[in-house]
PDB file of N, CA and C in Angstrom:
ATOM      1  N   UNK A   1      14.874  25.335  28.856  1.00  0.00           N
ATOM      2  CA  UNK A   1      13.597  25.621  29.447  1.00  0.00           C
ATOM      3  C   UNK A   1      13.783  25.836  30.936  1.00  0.00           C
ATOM      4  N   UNK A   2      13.064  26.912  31.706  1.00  0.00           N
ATOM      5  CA  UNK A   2      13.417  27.072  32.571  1.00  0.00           C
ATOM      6  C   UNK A   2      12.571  26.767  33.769  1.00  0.00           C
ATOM      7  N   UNK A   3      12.344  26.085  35.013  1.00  0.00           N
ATOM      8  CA  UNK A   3      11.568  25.847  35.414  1.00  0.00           C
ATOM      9  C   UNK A   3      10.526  27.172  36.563  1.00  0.00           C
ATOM     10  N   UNK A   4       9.651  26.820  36.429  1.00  0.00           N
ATOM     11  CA  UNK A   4       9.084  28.089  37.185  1.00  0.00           C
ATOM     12  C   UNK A   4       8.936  27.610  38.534  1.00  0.00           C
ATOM     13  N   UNK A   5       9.007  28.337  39.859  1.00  0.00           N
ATOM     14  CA  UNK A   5       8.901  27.616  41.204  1.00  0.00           C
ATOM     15  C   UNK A   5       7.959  29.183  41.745  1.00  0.00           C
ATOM     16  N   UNK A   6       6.842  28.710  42.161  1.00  0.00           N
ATOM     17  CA  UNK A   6       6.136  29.584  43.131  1.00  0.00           C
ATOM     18  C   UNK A   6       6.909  30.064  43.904  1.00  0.00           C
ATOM     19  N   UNK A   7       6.592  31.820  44.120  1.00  0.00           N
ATOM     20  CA  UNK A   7       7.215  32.548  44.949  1.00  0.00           C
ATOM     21  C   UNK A   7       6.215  32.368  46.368  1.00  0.00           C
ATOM     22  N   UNK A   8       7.416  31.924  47.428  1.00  0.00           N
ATOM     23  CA  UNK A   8       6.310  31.667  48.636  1.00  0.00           C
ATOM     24  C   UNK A   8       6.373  33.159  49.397  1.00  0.00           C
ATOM     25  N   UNK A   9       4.984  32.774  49.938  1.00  0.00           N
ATOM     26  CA  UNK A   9       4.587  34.079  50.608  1.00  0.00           C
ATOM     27  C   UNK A   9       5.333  34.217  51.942  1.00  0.00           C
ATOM     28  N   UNK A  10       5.461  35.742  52.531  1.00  0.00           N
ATOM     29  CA  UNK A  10       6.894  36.141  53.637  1.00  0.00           C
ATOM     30  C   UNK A  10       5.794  35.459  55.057  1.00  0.00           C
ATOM     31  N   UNK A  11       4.584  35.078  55.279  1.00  0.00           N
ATOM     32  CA  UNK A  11       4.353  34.322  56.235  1.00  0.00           C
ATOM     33  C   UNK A  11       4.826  32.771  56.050  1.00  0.00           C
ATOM     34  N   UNK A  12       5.282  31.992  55.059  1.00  0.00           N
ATOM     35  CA  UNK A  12       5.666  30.770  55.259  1.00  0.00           C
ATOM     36  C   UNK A  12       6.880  30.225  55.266  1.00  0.00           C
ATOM     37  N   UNK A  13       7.914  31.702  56.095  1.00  0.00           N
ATOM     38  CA  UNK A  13       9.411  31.420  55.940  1.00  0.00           C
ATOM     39  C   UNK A  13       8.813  31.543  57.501  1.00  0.00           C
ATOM     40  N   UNK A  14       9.707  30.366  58.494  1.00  0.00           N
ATOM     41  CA  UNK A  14       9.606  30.028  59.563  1.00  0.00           C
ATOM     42  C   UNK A  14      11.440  29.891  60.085  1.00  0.00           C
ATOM     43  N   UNK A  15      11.987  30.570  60.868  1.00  0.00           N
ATOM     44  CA  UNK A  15      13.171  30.273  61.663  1.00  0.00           C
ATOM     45  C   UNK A  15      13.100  29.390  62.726  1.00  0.00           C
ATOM     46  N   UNK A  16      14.193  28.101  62.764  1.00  0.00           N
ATOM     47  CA  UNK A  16      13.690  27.141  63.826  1.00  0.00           C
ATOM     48  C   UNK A  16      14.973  27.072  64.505  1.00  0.00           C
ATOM     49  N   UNK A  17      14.753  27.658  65.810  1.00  0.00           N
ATOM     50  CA  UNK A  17      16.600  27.643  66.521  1.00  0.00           C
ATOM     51  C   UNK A  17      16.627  26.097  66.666  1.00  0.00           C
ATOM     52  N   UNK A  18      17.959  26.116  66.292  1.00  0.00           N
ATOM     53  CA  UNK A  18      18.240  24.430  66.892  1.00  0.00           C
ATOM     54  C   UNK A  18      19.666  24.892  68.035  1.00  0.00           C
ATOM     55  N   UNK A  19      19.427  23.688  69.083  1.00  0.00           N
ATOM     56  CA  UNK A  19      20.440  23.398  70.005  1.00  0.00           C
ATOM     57  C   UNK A  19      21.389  22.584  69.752  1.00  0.00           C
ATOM     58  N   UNK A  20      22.760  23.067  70.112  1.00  0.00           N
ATOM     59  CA  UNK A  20      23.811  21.967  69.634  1.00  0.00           C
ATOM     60  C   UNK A  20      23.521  20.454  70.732  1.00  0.00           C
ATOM     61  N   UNK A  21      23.784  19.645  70.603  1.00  0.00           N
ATOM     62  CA  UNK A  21      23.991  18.621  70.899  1.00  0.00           C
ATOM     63  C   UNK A  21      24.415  18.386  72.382  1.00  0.00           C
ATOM     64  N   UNK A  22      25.465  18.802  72.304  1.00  0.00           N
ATOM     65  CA  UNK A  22      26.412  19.262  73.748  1.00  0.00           C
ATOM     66  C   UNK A  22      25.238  20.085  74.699  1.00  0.00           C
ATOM     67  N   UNK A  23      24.644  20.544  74.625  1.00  0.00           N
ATOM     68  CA  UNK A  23      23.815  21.573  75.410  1.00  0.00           C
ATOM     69  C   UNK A  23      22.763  20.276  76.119  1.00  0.00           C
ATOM     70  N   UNK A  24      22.394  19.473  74.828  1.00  0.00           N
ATOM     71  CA  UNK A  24      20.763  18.574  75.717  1.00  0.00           C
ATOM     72  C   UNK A  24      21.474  17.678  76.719  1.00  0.00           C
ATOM     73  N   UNK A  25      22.336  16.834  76.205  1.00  0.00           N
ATOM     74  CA  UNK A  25      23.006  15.968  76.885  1.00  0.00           C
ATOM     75  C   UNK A  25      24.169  15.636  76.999  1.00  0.00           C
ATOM     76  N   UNK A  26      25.090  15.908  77.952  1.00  0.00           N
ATOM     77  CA  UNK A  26      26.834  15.968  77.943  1.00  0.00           C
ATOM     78  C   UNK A  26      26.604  14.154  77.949  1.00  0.00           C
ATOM     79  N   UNK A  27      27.156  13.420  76.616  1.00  0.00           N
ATOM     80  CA  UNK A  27      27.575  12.074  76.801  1.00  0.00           C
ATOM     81  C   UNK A  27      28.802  11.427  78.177  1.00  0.00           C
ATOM     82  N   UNK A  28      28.026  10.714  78.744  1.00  0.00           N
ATOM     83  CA  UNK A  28      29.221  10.502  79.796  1.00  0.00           C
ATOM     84  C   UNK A  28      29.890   9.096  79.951  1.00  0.00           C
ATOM     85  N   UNK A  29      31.351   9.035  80.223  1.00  0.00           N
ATOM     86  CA  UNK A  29      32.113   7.941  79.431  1.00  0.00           C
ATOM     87  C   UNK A  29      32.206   7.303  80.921  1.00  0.00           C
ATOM     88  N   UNK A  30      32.037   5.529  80.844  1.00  0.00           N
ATOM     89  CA  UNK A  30      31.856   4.848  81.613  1.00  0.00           C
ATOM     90  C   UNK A  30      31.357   5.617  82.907  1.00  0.00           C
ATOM     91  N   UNK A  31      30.419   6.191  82.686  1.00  0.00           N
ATOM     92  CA  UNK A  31      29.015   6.264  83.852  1.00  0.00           C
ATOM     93  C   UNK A  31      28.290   5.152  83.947  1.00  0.00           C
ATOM     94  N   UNK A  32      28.571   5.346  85.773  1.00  0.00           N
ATOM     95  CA  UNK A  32      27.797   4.432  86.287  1.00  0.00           C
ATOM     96  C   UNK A  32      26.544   4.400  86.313  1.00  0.00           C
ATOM     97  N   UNK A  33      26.019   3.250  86.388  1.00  0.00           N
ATOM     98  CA  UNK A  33      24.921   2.829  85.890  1.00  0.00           C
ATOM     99  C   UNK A  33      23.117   3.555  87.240  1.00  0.00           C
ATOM    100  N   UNK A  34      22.644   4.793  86.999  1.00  0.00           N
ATOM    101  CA  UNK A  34      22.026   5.477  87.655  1.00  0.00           C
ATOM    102  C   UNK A  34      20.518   4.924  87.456  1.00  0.00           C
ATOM    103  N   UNK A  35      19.712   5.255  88.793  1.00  0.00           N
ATOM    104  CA  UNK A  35      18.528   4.911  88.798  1.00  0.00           C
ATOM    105  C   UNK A  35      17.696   5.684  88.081  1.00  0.00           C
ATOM    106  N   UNK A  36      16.764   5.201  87.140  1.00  0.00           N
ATOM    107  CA  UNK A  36      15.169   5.619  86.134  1.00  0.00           C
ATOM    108  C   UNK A  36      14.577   6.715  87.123  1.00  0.00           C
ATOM    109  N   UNK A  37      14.623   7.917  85.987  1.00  0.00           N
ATOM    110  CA  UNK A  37      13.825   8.889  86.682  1.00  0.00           C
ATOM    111  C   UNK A  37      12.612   8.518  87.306  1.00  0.00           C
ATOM    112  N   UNK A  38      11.845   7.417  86.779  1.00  0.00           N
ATOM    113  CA  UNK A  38      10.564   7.068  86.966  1.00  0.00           C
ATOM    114  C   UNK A  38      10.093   6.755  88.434  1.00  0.00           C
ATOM    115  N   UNK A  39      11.146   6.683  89.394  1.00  0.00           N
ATOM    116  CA  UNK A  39      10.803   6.512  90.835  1.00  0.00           C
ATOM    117  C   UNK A  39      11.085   4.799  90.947  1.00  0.00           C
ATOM    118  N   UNK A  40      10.873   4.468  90.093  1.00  0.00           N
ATOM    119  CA  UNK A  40      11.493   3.073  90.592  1.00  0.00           C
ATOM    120  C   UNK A  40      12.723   2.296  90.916  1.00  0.00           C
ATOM    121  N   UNK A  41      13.053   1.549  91.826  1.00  0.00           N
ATOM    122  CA  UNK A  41      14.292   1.336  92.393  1.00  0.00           C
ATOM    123  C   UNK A  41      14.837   0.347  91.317  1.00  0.00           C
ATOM    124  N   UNK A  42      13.548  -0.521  90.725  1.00  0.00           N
ATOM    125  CA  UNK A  42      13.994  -1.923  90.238  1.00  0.00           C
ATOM    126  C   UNK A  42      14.677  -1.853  88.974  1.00  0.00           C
ATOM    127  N   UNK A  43      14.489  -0.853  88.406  1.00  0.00           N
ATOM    128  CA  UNK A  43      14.708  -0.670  87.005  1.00  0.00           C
ATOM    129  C   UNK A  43      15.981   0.604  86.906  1.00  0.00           C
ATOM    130  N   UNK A  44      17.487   0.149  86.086  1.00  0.00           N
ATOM    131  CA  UNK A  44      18.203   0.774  85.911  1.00  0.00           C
ATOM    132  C   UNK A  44      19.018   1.289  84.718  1.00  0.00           C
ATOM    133  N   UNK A  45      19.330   2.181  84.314  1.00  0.00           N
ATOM    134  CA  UNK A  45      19.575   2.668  83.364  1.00  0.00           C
ATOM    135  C   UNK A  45      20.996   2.402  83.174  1.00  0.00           C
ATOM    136  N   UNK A  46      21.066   1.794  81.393  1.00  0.00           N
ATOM    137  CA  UNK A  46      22.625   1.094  81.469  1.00  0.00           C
ATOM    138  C   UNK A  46      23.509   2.307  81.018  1.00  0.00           C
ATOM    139  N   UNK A  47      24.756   2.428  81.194  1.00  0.00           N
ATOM    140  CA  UNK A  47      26.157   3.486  80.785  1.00  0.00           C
ATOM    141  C   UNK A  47      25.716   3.331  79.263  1.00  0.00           C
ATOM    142  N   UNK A  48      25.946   4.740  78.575  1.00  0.00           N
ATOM    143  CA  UNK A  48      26.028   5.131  77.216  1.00  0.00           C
ATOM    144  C   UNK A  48      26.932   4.345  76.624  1.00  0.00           C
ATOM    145  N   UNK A  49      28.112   4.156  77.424  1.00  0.00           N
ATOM    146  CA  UNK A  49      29.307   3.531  76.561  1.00  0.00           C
ATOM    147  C   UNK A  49      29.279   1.891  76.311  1.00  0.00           C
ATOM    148  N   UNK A  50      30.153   1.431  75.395  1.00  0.00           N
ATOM    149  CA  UNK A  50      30.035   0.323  75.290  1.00  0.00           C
ATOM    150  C   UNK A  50      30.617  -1.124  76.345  1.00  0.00           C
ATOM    151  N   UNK A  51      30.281  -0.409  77.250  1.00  0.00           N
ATOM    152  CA  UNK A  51      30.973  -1.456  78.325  1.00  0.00           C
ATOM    153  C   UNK A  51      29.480  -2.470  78.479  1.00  0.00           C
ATOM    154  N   UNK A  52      28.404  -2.402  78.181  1.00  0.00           N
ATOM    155  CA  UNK A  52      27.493  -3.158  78.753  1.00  0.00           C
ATOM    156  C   UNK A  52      27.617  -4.286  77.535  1.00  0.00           C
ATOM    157  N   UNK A  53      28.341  -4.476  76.507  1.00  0.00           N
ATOM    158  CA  UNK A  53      28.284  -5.345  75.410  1.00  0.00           C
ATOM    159  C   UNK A  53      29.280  -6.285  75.777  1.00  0.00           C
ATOM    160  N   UNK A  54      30.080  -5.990  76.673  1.00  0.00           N
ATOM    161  CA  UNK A  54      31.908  -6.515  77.287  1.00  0.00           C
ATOM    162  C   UNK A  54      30.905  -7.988  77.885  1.00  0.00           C
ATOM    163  N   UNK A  55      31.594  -9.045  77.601  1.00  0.00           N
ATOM    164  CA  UNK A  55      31.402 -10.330  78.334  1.00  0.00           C
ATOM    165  C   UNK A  55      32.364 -10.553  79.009  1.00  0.00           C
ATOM    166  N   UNK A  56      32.532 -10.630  80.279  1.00  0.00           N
ATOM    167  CA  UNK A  56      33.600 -11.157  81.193  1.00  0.00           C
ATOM    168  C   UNK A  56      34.453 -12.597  80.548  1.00  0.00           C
ATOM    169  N   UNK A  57      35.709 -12.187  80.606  1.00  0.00           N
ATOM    170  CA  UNK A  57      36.174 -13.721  80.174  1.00  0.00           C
ATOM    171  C   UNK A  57      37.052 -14.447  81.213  1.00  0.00           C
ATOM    172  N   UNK A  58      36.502 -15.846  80.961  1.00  0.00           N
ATOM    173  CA  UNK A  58      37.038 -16.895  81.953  1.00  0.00           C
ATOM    174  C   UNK A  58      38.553 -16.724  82.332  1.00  0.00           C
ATOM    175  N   UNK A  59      39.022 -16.292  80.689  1.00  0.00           N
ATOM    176  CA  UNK A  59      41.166 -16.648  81.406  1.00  0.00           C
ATOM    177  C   UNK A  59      41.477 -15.343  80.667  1.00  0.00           C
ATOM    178  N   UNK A  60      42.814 -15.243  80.856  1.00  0.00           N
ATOM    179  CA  UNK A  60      43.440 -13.729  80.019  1.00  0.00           C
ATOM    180  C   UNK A  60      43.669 -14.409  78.733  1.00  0.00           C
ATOM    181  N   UNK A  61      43.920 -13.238  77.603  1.00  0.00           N
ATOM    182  CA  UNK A  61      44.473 -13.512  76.499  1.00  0.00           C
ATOM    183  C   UNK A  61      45.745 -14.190  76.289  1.00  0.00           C
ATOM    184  N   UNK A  62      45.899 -15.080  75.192  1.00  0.00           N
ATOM    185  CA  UNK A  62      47.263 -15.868  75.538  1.00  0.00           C
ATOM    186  C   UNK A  62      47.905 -14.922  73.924  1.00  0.00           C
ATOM    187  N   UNK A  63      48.497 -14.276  74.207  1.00  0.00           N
ATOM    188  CA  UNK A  63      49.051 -13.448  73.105  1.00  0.00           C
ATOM    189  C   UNK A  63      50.092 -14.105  72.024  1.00  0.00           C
ATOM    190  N   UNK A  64      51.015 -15.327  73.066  1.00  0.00           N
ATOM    191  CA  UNK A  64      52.238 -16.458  71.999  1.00  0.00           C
ATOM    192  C   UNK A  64      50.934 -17.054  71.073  1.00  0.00           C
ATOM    193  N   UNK A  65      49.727 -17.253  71.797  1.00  0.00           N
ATOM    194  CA  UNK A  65      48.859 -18.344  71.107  1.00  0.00           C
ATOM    195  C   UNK A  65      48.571 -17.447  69.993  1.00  0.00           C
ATOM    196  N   UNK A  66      47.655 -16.731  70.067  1.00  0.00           N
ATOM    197  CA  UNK A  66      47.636 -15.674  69.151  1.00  0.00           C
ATOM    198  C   UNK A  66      48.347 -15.279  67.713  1.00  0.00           C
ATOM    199  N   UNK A  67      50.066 -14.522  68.257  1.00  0.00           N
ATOM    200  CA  UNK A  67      50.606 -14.606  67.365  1.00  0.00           C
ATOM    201  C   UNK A  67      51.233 -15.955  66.490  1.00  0.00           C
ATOM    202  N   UNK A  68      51.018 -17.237  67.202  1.00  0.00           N
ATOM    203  CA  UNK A  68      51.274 -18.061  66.314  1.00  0.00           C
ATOM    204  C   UNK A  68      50.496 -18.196  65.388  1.00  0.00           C
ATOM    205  N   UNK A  69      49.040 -18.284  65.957  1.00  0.00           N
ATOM    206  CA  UNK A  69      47.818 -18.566  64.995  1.00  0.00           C
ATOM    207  C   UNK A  69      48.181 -17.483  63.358  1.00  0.00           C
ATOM    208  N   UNK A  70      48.522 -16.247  63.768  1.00  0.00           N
ATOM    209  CA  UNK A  70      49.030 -14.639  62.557  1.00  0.00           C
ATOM    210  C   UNK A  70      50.179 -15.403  61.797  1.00  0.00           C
ATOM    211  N   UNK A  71      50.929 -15.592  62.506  1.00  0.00           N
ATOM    212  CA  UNK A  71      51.679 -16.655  61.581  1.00  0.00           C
ATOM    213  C   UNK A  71      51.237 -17.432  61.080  1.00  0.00           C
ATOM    214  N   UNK A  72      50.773 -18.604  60.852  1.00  0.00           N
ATOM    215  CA  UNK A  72      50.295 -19.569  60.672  1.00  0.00           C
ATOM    216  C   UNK A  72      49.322 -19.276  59.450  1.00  0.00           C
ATOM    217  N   UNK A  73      48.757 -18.442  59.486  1.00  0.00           N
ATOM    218  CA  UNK A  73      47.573 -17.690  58.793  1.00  0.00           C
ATOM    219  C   UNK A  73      48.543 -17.150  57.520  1.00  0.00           C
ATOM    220  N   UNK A  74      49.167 -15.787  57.775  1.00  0.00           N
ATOM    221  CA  UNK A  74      50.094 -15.356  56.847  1.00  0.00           C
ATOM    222  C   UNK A  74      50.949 -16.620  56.113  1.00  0.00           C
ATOM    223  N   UNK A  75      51.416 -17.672  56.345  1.00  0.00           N
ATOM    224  CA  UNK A  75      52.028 -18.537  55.720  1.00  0.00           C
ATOM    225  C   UNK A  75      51.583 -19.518  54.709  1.00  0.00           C
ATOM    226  N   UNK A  76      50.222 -19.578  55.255  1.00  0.00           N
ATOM    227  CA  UNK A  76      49.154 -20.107  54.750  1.00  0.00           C
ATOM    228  C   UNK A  76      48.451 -19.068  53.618  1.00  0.00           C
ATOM    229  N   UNK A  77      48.807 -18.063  53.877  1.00  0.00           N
ATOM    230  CA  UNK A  77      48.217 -16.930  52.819  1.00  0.00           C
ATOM    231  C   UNK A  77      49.360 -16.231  51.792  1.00  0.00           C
ATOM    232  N   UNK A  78      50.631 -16.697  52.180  1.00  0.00           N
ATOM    233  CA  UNK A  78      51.667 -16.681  51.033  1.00  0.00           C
ATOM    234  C   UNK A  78      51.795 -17.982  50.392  1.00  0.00           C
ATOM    235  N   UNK A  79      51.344 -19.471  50.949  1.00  0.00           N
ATOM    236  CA  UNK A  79      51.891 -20.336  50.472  1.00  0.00           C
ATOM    237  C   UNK A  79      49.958 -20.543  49.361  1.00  0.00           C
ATOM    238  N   UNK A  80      49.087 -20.130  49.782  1.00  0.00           N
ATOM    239  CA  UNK A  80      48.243 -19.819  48.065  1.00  0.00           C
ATOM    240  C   UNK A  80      48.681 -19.081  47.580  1.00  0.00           C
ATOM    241  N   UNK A  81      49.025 -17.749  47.710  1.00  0.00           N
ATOM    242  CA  UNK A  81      49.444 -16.995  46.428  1.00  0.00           C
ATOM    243  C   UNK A  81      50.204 -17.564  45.817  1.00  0.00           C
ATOM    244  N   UNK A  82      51.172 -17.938  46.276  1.00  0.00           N
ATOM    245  CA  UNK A  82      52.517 -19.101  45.635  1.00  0.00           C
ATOM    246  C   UNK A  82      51.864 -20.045  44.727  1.00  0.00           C
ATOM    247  N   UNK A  83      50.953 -20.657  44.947  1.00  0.00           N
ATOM    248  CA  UNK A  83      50.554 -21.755  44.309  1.00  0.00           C
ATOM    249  C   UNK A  83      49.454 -20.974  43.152  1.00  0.00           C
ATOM    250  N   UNK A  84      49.026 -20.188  43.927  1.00  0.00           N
ATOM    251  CA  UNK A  84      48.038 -18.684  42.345  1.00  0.00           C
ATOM    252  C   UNK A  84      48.908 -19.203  41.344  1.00  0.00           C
ATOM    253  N   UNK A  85      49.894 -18.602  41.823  1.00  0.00           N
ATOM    254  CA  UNK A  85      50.605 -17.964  40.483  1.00  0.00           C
ATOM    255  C   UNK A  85      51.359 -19.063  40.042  1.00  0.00           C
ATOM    256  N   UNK A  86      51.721 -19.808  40.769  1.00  0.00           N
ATOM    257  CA  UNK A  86      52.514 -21.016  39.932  1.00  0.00           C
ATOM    258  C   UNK A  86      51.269 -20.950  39.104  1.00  0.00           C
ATOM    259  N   UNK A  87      50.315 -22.091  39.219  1.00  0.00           N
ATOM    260  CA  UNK A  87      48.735 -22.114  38.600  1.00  0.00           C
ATOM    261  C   UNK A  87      48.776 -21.452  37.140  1.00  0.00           C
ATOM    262  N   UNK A  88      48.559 -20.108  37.436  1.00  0.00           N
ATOM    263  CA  UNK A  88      48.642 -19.092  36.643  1.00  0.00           C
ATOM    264  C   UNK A  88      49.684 -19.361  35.533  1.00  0.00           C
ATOM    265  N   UNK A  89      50.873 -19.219  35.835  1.00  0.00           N
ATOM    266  CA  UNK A  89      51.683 -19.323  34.727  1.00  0.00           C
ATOM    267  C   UNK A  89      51.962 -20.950  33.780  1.00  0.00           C
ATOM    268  N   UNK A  90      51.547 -21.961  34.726  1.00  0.00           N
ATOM    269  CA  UNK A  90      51.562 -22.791  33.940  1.00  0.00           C
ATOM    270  C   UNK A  90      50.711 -23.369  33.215  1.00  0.00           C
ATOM    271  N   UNK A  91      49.602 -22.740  33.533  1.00  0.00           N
ATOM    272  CA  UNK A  91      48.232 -22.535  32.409  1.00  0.00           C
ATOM    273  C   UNK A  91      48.819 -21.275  31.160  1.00  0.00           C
ATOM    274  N   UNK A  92      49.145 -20.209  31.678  1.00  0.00           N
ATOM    275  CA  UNK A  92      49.510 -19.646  30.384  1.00  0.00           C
ATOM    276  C   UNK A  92      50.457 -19.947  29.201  1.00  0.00           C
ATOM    277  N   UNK A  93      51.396 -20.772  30.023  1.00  0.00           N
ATOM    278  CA  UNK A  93      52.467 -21.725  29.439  1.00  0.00           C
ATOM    279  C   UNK A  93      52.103 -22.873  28.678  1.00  0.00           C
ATOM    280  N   UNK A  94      50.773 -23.437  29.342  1.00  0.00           N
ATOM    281  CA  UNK A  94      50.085 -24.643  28.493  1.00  0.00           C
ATOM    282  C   UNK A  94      49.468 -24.168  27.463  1.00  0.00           C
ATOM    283  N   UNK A  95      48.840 -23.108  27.460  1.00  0.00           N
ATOM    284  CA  UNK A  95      48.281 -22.066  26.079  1.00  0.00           C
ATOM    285  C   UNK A  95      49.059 -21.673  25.144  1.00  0.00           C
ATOM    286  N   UNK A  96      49.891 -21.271  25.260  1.00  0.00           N
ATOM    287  CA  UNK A  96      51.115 -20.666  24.621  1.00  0.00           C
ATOM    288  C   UNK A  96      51.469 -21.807  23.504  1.00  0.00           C
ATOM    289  N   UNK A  97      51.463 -23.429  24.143  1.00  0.00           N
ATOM    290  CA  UNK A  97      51.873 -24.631  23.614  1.00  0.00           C
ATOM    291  C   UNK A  97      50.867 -24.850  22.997  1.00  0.00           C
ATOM    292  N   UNK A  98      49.781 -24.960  23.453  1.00  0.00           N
ATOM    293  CA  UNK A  98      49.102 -25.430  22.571  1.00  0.00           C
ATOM    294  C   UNK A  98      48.330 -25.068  21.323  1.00  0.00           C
ATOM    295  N   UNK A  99      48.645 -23.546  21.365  1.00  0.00           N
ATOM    296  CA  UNK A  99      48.746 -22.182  20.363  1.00  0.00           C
ATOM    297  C   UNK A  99      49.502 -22.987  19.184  1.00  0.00           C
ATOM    298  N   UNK A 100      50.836 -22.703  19.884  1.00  0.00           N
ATOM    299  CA  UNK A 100      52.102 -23.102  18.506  1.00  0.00           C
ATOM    300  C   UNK A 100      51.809 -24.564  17.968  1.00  0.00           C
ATOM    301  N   UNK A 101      51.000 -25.695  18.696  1.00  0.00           N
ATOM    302  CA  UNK A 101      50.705 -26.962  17.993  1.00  0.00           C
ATOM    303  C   UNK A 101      49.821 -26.347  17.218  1.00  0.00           C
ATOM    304  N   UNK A 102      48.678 -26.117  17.337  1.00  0.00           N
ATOM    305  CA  UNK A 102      47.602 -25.549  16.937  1.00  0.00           C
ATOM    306  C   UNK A 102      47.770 -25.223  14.905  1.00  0.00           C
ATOM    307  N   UNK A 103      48.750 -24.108  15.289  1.00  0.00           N
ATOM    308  CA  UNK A 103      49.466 -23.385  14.032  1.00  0.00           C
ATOM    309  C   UNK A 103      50.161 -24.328  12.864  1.00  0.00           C
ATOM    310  N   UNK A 104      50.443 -25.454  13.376  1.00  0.00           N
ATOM    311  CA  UNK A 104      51.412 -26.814  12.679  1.00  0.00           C
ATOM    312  C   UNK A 104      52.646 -25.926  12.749  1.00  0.00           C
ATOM    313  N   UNK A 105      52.919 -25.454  13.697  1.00  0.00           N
ATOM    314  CA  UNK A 105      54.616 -25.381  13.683  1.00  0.00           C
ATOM    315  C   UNK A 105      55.448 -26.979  14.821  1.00  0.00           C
ATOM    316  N   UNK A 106      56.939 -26.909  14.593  1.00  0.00           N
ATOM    317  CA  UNK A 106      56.910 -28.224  15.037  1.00  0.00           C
ATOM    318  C   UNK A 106      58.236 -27.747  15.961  1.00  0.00           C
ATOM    319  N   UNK A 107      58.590 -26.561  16.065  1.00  0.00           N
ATOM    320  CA  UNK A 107      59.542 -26.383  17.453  1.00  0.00           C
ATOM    321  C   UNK A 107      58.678 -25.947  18.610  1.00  0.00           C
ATOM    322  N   UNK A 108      57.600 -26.211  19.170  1.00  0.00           N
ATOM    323  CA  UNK A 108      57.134 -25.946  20.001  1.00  0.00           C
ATOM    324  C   UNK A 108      57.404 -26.115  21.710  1.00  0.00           C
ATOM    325  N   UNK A 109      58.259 -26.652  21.454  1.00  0.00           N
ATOM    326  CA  UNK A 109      58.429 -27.854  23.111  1.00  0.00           C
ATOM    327  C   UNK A 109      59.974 -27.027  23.472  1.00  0.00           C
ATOM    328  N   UNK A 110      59.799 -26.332  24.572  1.00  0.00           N
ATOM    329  CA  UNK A 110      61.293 -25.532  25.087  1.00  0.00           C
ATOM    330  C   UNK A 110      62.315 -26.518  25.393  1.00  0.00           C
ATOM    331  N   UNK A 111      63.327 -26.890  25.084  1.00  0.00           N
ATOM    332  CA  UNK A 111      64.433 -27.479  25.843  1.00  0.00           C
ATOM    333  C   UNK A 111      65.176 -26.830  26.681  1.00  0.00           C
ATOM    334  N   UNK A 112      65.221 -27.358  27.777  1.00  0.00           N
ATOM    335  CA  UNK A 112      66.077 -26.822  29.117  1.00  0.00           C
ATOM    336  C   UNK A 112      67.744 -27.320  28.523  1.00  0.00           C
ATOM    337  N   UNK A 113      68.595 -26.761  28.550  1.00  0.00           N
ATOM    338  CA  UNK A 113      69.326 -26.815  28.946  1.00  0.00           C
ATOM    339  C   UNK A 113      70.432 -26.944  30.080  1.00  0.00           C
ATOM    340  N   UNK A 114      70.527 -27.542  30.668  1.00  0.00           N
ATOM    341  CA  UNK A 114      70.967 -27.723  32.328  1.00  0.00           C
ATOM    342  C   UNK A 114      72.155 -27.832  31.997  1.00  0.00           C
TER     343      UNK A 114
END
């Protein structure tokens, strides 16, 4: 089935120039901070860029501190996976056992050999 759409009439096709972007306002990177067209002195207009979000900080970055913390973190994030998967397999290992009891078979229990 095909849908029917009114043919619009040649007065309600309208062309609307648009301006690129670049033309209204050249963005400007750490511009200083300029006075309100509005005539007033008191009131100032902040830089486009994101410097007005920046909080001054008390000391510099301590970067040893830092990368220890990445360490510390990563070791801490291999030593759970480690323990995942131990987890993991010795739950599947406890299933496995308690499968073959389950069944009445009676070699169920692995002997190590050392």
């Amino acid at each position: 089935m095909k849908t029917q759409r009114p043919i619009p009439a040649d007065d309600d096709h309208r062309v609307i120039p648009f301006r690129p972007r670049s033309a209204l306002h050249a963005p400007q990177l750490h511009a200083p901070s300029v006075q309100a067209q509005t005539g007033r002195s008191d009131r100032l207009v902040e830089p486009l860029d994101l410097s007005r979000y920046e909080k001054p900080r008390a000391a510099p970055d301590d970067f040893r501190q830092r990368m220890l913390a990445n360490i510390a973190a990563f070791a801490f994030t291999v030593a759970l996976t480690a323990v995942g998967i131990w987890l993991a397999m010795s739950i599947a290992d406890l299933r496995r056992t308690q499968d073959c009891v389950l069944m009445g078979r009676r070699d169920c229990v692995r002997i190590s050999t050392h």
